[in-house]
C-alpha atoms as a PDB file:
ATOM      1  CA  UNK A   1       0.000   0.000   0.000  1.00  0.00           C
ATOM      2  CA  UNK A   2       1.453   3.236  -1.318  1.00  0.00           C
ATOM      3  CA  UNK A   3      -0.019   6.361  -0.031  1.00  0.00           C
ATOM      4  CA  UNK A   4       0.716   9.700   0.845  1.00  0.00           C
ATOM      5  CA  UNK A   5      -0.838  12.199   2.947  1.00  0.00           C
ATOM      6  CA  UNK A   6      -4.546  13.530   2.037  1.00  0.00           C
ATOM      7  CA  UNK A   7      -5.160  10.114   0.511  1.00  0.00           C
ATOM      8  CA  UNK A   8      -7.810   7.869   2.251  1.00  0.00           C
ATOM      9  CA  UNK A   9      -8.442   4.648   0.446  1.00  0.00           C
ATOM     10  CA  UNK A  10     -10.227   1.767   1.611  1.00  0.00           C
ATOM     11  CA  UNK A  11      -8.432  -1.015   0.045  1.00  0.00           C
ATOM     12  CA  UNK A  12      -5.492   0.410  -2.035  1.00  0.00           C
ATOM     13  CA  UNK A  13      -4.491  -2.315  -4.074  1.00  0.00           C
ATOM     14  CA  UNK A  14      -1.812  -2.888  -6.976  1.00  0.00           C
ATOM     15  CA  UNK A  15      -3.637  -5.432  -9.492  1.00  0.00           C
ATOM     16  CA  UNK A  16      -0.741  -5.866 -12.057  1.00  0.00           C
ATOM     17  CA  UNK A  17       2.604  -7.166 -11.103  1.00  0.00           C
ATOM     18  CA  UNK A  18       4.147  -7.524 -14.877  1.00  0.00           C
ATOM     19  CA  UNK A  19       7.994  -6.374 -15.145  1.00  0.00           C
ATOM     20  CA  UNK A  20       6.711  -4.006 -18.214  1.00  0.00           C
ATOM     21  CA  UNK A  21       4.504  -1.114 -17.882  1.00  0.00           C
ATOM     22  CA  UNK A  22       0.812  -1.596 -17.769  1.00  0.00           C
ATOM     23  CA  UNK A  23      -1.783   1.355 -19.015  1.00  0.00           C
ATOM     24  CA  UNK A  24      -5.198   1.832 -19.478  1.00  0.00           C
ATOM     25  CA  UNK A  25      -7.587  -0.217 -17.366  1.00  0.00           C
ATOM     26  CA  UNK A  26     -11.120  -0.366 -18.246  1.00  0.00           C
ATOM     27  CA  UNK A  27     -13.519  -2.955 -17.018  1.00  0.00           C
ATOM     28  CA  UNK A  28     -13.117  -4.776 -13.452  1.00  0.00           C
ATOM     29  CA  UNK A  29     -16.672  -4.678 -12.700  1.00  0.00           C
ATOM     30  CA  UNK A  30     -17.597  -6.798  -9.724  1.00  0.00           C
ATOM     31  CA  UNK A  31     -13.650  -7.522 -10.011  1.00  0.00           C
ATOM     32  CA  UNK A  32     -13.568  -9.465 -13.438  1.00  0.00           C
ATOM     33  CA  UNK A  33     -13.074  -9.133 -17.083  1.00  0.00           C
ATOM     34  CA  UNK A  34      -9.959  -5.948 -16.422  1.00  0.00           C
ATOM     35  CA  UNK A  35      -8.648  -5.361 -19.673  1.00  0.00           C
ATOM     36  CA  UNK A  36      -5.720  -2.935 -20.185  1.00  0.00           C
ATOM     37  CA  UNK A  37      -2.189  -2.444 -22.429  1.00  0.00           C
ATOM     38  CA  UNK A  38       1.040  -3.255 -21.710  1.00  0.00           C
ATOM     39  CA  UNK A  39       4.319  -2.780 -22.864  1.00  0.00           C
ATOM     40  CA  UNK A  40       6.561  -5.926 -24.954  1.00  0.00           C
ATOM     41  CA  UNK A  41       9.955  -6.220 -24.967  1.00  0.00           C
ATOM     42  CA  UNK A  42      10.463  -4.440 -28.444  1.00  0.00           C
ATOM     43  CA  UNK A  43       8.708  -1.090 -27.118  1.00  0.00           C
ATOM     44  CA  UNK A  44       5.023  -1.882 -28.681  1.00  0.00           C
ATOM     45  CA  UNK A  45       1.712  -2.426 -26.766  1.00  0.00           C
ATOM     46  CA  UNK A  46      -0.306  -5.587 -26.288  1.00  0.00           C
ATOM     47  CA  UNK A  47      -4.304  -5.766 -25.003  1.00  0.00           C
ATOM     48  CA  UNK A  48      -4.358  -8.365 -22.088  1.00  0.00           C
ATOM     49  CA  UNK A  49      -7.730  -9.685 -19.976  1.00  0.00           C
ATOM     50  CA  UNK A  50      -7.764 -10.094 -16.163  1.00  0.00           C
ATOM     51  CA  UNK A  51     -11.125 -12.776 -16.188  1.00  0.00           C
ATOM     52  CA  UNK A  52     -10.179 -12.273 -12.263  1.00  0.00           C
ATOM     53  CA  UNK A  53      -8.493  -9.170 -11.028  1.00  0.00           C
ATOM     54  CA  UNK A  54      -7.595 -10.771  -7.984  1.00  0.00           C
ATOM     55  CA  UNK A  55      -5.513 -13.290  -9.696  1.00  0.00           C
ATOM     56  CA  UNK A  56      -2.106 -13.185 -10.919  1.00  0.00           C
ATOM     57  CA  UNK A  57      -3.614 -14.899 -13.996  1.00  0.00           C
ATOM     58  CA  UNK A  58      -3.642 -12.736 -17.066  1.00  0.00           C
ATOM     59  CA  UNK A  59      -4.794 -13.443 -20.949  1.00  0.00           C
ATOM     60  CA  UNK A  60      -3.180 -12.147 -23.974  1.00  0.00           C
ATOM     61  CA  UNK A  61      -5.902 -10.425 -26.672  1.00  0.00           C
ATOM     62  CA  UNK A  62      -3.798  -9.203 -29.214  1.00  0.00           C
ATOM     63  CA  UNK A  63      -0.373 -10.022 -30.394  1.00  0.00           C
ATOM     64  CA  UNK A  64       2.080  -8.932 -33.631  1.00  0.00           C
ATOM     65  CA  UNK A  65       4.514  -5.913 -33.792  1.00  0.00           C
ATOM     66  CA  UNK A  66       1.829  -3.294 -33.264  1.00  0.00           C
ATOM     67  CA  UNK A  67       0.745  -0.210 -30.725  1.00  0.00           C
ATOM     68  CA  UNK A  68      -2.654  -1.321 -29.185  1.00  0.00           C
ATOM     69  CA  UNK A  69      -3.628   0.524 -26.667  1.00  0.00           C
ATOM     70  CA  UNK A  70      -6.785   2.321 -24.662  1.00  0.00           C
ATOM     71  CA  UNK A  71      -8.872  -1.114 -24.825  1.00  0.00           C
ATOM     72  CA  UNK A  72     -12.272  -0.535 -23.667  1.00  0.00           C
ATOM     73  CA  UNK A  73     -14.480  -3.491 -22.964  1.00  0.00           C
ATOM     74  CA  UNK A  74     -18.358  -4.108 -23.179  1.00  0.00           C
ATOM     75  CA  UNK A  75     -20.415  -6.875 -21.228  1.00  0.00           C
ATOM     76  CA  UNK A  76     -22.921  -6.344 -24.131  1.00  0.00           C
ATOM     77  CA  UNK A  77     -21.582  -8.133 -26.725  1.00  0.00           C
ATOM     78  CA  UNK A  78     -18.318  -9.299 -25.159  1.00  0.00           C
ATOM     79  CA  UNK A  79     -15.921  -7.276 -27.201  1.00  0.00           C
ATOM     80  CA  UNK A  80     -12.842  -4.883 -26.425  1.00  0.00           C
ATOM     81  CA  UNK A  81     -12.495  -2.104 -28.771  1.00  0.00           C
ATOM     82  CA  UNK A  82      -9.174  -0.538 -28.987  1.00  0.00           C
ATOM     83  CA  UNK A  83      -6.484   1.597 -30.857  1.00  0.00           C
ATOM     84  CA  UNK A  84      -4.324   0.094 -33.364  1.00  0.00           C
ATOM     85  CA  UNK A  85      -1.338   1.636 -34.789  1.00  0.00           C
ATOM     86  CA  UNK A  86      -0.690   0.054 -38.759  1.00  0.00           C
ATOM     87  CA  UNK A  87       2.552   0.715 -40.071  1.00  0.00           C
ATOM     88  CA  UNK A  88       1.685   4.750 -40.690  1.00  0.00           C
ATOM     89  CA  UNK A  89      -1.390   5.671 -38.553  1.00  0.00           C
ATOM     90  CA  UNK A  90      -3.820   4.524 -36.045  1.00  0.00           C
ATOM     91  CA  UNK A  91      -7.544   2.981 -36.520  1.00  0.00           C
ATOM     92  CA  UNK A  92      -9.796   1.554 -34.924  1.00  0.00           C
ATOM     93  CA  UNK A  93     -10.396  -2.256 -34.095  1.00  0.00           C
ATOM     94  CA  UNK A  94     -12.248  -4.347 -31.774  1.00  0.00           C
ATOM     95  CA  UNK A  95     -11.241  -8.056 -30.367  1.00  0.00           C
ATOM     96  CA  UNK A  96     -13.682 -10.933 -29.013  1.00  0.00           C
ATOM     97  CA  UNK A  97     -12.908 -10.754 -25.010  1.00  0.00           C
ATOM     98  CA  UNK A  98     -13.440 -14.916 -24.598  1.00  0.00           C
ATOM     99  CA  UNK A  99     -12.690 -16.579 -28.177  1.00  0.00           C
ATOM    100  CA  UNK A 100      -9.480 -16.068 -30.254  1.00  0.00           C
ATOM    101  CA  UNK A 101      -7.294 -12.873 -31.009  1.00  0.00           C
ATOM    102  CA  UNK A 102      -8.905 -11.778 -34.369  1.00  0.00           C
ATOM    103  CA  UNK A 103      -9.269  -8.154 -34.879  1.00  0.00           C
ATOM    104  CA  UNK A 104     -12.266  -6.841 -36.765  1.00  0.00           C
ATOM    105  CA  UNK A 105     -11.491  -3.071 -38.334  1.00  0.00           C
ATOM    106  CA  UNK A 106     -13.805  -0.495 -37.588  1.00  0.00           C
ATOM    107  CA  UNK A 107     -12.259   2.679 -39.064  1.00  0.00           C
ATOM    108  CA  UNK A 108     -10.499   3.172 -42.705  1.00  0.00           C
ATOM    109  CA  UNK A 109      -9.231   6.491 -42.943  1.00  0.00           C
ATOM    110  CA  UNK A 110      -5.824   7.630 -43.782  1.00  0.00           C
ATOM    111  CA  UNK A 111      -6.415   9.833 -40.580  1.00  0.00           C
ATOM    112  CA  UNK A 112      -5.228   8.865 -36.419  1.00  0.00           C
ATOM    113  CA  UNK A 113      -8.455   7.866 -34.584  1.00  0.00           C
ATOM    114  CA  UNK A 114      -7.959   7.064 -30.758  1.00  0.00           C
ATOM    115  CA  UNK A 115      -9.693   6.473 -27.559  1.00  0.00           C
ATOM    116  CA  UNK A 116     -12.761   4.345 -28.543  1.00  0.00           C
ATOM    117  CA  UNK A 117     -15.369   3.740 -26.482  1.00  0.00           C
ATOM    118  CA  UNK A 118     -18.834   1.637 -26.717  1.00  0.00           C
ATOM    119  CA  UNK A 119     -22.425   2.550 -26.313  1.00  0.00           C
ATOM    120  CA  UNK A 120     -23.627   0.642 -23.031  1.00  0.00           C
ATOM    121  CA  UNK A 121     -25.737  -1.799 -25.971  1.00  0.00           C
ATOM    122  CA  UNK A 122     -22.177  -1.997 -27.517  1.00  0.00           C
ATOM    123  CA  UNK A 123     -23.993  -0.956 -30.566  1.00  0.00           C
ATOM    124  CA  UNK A 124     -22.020   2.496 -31.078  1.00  0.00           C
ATOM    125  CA  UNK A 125     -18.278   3.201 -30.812  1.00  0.00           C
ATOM    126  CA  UNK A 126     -17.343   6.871 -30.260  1.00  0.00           C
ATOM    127  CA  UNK A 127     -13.621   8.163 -30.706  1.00  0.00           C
ATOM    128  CA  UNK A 128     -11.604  10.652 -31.460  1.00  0.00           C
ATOM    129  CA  UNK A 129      -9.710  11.776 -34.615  1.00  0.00           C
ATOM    130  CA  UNK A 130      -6.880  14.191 -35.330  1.00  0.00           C
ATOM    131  CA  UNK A 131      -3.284  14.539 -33.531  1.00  0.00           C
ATOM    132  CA  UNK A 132      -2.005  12.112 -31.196  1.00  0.00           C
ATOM    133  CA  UNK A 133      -4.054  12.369 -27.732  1.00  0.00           C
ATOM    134  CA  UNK A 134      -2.119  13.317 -24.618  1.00  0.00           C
ATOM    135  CA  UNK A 135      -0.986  10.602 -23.062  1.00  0.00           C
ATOM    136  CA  UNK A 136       2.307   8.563 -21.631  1.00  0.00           C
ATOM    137  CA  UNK A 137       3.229   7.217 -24.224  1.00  0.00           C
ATOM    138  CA  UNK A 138       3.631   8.526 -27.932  1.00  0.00           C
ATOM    139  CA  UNK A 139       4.028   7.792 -31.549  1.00  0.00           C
ATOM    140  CA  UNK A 140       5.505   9.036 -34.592  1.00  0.00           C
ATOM    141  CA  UNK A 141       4.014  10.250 -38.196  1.00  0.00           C
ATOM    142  CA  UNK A 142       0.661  11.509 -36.404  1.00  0.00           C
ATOM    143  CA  UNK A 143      -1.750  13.543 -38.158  1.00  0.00           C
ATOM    144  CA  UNK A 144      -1.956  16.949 -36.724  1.00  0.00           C
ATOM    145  CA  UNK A 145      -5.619  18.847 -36.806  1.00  0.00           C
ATOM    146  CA  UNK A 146      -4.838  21.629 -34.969  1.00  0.00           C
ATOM    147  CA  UNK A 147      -5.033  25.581 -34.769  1.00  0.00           C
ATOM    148  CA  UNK A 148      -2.363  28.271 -33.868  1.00  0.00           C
ATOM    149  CA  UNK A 149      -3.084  31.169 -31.234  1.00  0.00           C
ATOM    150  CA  UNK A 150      -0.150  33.553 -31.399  1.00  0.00           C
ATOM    151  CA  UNK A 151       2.136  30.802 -31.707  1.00  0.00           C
ATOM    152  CA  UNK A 152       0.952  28.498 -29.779  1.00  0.00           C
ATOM    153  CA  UNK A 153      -0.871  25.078 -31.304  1.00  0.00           C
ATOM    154  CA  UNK A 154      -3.947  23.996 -29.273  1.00  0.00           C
ATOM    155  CA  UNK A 155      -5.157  20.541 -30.594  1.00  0.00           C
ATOM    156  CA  UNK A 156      -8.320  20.348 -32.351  1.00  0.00           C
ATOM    157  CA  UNK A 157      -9.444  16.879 -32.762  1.00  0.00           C
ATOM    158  CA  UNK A 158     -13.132  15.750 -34.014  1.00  0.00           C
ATOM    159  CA  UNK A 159     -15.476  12.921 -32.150  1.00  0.00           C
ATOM    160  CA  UNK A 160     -16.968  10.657 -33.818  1.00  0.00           C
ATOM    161  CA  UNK A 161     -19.648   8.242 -33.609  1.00  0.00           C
ATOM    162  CA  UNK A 162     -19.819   5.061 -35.907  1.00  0.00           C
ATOM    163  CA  UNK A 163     -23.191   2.568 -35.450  1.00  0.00           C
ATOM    164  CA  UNK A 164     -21.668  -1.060 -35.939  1.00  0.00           C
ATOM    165  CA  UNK A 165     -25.131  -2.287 -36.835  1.00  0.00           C
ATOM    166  CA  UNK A 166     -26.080   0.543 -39.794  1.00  0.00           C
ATOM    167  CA  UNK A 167     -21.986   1.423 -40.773  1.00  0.00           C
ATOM    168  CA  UNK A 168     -23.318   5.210 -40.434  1.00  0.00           C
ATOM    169  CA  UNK A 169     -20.917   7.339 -39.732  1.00  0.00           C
ATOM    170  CA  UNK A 170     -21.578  11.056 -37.358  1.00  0.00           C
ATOM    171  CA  UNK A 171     -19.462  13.811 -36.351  1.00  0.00           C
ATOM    172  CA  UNK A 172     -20.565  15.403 -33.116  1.00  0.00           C
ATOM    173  CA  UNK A 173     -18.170  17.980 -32.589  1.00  0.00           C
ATOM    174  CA  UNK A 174     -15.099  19.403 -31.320  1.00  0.00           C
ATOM    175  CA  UNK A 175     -12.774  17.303 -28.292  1.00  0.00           C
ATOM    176  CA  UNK A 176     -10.476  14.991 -27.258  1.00  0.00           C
ATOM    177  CA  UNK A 177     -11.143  11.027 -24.856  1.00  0.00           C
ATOM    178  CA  UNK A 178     -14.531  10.832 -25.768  1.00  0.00           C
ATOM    179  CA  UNK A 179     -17.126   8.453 -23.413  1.00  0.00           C
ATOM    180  CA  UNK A 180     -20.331   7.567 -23.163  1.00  0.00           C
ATOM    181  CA  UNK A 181     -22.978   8.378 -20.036  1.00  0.00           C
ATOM    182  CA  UNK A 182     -23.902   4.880 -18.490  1.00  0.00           C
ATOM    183  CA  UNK A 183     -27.555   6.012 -19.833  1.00  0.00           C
ATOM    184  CA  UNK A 184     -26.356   6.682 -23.168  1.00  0.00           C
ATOM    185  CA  UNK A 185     -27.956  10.111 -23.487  1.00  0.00           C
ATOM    186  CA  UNK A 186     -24.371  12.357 -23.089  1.00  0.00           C
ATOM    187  CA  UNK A 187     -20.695  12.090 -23.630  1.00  0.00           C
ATOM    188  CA  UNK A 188     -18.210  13.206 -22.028  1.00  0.00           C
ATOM    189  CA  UNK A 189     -14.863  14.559 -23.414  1.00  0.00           C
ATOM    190  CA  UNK A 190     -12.018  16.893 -23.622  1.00  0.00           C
ATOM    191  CA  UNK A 191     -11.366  20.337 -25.003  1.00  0.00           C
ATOM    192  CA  UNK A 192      -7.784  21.965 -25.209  1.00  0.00           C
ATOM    193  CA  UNK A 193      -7.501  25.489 -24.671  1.00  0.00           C
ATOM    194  CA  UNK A 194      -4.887  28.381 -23.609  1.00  0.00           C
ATOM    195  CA  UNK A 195      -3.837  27.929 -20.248  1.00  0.00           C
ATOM    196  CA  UNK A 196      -4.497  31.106 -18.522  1.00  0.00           C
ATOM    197  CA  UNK A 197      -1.240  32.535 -18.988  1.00  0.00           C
ATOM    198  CA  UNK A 198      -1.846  31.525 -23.035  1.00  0.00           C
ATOM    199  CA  UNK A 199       1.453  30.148 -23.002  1.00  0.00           C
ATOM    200  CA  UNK A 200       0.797  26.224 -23.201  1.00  0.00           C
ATOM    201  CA  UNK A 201      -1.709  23.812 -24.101  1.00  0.00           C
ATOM    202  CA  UNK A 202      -4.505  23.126 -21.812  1.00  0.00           C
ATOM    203  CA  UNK A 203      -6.934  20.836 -21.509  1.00  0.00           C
ATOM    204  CA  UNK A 204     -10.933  21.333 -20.142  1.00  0.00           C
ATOM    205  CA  UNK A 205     -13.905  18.504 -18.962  1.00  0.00           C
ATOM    206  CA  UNK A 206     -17.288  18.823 -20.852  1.00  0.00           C
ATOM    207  CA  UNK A 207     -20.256  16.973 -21.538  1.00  0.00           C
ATOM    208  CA  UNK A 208     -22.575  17.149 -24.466  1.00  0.00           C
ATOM    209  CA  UNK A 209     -25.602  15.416 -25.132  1.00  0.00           C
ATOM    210  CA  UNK A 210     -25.728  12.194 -27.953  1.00  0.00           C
ATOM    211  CA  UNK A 211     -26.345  13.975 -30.650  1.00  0.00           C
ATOM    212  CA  UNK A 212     -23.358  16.622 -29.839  1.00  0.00           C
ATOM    213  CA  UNK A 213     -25.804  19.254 -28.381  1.00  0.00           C
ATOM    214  CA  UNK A 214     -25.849  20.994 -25.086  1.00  0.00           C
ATOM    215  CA  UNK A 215     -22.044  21.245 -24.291  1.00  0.00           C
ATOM    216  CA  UNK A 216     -21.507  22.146 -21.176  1.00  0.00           C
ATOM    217  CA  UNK A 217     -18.067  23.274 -19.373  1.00  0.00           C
ATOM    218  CA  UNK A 218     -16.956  21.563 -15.957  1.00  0.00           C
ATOM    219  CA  UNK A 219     -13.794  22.539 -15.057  1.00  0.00           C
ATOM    220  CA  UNK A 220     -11.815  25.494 -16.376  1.00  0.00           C
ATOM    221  CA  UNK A 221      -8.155  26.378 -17.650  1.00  0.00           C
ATOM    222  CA  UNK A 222      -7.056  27.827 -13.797  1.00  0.00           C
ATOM    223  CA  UNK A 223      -7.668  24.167 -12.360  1.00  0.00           C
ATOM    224  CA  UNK A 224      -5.010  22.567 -14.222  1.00  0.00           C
ATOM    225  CA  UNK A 225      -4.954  20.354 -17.601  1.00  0.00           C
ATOM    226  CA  UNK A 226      -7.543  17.817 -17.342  1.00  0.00           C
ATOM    227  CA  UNK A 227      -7.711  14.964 -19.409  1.00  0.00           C
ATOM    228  CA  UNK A 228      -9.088  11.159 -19.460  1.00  0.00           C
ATOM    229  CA  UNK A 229     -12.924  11.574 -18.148  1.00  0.00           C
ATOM    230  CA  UNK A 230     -14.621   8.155 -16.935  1.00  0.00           C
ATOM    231  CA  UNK A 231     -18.402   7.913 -16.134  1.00  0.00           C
ATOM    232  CA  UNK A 232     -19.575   7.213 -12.763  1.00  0.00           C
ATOM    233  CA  UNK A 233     -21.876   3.751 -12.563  1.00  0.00           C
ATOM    234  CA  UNK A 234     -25.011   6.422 -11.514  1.00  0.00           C
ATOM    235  CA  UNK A 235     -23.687   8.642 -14.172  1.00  0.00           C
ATOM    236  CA  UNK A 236     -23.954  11.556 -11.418  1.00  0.00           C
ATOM    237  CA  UNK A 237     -20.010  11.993 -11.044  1.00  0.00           C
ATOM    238  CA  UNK A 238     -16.909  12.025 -13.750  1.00  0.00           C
ATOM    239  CA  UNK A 239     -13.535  10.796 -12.697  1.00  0.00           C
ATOM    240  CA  UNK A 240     -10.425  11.773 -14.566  1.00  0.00           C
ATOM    241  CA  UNK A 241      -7.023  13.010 -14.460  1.00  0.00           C
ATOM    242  CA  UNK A 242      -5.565  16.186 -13.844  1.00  0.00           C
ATOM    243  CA  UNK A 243      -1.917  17.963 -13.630  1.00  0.00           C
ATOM    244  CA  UNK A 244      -2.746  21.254 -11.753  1.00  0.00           C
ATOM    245  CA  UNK A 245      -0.713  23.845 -13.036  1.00  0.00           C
ATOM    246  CA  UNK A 246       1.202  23.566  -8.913  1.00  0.00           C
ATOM    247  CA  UNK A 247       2.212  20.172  -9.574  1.00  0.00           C
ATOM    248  CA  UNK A 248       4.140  18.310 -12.266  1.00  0.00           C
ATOM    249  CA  UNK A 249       2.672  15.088 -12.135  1.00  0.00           C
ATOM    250  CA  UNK A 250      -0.962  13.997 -12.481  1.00  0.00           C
ATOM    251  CA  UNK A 251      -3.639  12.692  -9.978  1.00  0.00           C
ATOM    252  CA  UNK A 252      -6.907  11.335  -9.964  1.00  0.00           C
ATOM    253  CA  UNK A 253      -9.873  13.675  -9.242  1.00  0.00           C
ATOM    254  CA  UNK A 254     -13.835  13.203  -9.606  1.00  0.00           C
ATOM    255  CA  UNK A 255     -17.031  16.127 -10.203  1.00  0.00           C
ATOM    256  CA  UNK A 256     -20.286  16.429 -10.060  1.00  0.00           C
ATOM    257  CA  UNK A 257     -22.016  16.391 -14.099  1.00  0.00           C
ATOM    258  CA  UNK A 258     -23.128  19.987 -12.664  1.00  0.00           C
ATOM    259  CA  UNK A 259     -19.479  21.330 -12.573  1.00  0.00           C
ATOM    260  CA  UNK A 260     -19.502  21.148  -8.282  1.00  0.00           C
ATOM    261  CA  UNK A 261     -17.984  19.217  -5.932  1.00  0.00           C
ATOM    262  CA  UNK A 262     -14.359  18.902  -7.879  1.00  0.00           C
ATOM    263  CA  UNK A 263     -12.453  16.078  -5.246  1.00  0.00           C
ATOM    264  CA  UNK A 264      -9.138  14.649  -5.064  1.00  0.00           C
ATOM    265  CA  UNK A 265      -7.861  11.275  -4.458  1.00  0.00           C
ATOM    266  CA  UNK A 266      -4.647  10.900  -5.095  1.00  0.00           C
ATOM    267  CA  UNK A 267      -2.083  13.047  -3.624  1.00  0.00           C
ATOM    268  CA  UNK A 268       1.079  10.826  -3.886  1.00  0.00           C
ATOM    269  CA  UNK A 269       3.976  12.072  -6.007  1.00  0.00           C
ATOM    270  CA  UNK A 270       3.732   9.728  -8.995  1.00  0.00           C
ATOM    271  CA  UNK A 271       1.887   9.732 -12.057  1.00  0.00           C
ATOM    272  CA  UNK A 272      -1.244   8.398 -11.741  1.00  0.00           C
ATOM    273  CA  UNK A 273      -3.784   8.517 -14.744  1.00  0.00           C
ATOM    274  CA  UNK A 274      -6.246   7.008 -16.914  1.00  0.00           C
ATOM    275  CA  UNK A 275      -9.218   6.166 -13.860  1.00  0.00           C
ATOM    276  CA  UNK A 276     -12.067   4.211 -14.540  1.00  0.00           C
ATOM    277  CA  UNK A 277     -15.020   3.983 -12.177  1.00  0.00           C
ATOM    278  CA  UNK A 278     -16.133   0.129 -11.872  1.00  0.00           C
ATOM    279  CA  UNK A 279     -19.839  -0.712 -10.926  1.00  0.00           C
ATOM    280  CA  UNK A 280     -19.059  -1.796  -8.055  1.00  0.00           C
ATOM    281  CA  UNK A 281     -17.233   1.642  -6.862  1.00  0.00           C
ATOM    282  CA  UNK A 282     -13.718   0.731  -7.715  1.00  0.00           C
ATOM    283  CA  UNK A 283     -11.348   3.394  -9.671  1.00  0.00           C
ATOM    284  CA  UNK A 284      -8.875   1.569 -11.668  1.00  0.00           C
ATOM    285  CA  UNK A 285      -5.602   3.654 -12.426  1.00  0.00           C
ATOM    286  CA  UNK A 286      -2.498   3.477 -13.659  1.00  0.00           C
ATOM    287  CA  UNK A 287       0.527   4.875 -11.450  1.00  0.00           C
ATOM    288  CA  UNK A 288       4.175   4.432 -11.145  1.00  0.00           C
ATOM    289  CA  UNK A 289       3.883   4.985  -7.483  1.00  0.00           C
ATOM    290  CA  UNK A 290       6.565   2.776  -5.201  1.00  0.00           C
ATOM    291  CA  UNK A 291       8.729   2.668  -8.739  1.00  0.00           C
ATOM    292  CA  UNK A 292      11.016   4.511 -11.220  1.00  0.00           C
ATOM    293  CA  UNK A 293       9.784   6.865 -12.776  1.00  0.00           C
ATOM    294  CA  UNK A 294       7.164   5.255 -16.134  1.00  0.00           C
ATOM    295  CA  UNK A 295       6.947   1.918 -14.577  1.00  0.00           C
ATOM    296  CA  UNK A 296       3.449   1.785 -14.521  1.00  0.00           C
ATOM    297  CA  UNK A 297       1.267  -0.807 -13.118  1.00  0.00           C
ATOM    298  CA  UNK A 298      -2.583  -0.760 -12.600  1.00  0.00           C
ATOM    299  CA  UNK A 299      -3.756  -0.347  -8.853  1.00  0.00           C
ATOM    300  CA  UNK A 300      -7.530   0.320  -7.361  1.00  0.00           C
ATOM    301  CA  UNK A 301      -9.131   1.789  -4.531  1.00  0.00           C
ATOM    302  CA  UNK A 302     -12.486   1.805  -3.140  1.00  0.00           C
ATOM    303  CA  UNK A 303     -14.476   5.000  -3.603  1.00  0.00           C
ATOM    304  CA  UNK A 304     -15.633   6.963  -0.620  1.00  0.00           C
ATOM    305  CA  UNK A 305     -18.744   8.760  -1.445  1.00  0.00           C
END
């Protein structure tokens, strides 16, 4: 148990013990089916399925030469979707959770799309498209859609939504980590701004409704750079990641879908990102906490409400 001081966690626990770097959990509801990416030997990125996240036990998804990374798995139909990197640019793919490791393609475009997410039905995927997202981990010959304030580039990536059942294809508007409300009525995302000196790249927590409509701002530039919302299971709260402009690493905070109540919960002086809220009031994160620097492993802690 690694924690510092103005963190209270019932049962702080670190789920992943691999010798590479593990990243983006998603899933773990009622402590099964975690899915997340870690790192191979020759520096790409793997999906792998924790049927038990109490186990030591874990279950390779993908495999080859590639970058897959922010899996995101739905109970609905049984299938991970994820971001695949293909030689020149990223798409997006999904993988049976249960039966083999053959990918099905979702996206076709010479263009990056990232950070897909399903519909609770697992009937839509929403991502993102444009420059590479913000994250720990990069790669090169990314397509950049962004625009220039004195000098200064501020990312403007496009969502998406793609129905896997009709092939149509929607743009709903301006933003960044895209995910859909456990109700399926909103999304919530990212939007990158000045910070409020307007001398960097910032980035803001929204939500919109379905159909792109509504957006609604719930934090602001002077907070710090947030980035990587999750859904509470009531769909009453967001959790996500923020870097306050105080602090150089990031920590995990949640809000209220009305903009109040912005809480920390991680204090400790390690980087610890990409949160997701289980149903049964875990948050899932990755940290290098109690390691050097970018070893990152996924740990959990119950959520005080």
């Amino acid at each position: 148990m690694m924690t510092s001081e103005g963190e209270s966690f019932d049962a702080l626990s670190k789920i992943t013990e691999s010798e590479k770097p593990c990243i983006y959990p998603n899933g773990g509801d009622n402590s099964s089916n975690l899915v997340f990416s870690s790192k191979k030997s020759d520096g790409g990125y793997n999906i792998y399925l924790k049927d038990n996240v109490l186990s030591k036990a874990v279950i390779q998804k993908t495999s080859g030469n590639n970058f897959n990374l922010a899996p995101n798995f739905c109970p609905a139909n049984n299938k991970i979707v994820f971001q695949y990197f293909d030689k020149t640019n990223f798409d997006i793919y999904y993988v049976d959770a249960f039966e083999g490791k053959a990918i099905t393609q979702v996206t076709y475009t010479d263009e990056n799309e990232y950070n897909p997410t399903w519909s609770r039905d697992g009937k839509l995927v929403i991502f993102e498209k444009g420059s590479a997202p913000k994250v720990y981990i990069s790669v090169t010959k990314n397509t950049a859609l962004a625009a220039l304030y004195s000098g200064f580039t501020v990312t403007k990536n496009q969502i998406w939504m793609k129905n896997l059942e009709t092939g149509e294809l929607k743009m709903l508007g301006e933003g960044s980590f895209p995910v859909i409300s456990p109700d399926g009525k909103r999304i919530a995302y990212v939007k990158y701004d000045l910070n409020k000196n307007k001398t960097s790249e910032t980035g803001t927590l929204w939500i919109m409704s379905i159909d792109g409509d509504s957006p609604k701002q719930l934090t602001n530039n002077q907070a710090g750079y947030a980035t990587h919302p999750n859904w509470s299971p009531n769909g009453e709260k967001i959790v996500f990641q923020l870097t306050k402009n105080n602090k150089p690493d990031s920590d995990i905070y949640s809000i209220n879908t009305n903009g109040e109540n912005l809480k920390q919960h991680t204090t400790n002086e390690s980087d610890d990102f990409s949160p997701y809220w289980s149903s049964d009031n875990f948050i899932y994160f990755s940290s290098d906490r109690g390691a050097k620097k970018g070893e990152y492993q996924i740990w959990r802690f119950k959520m005080n409400e």
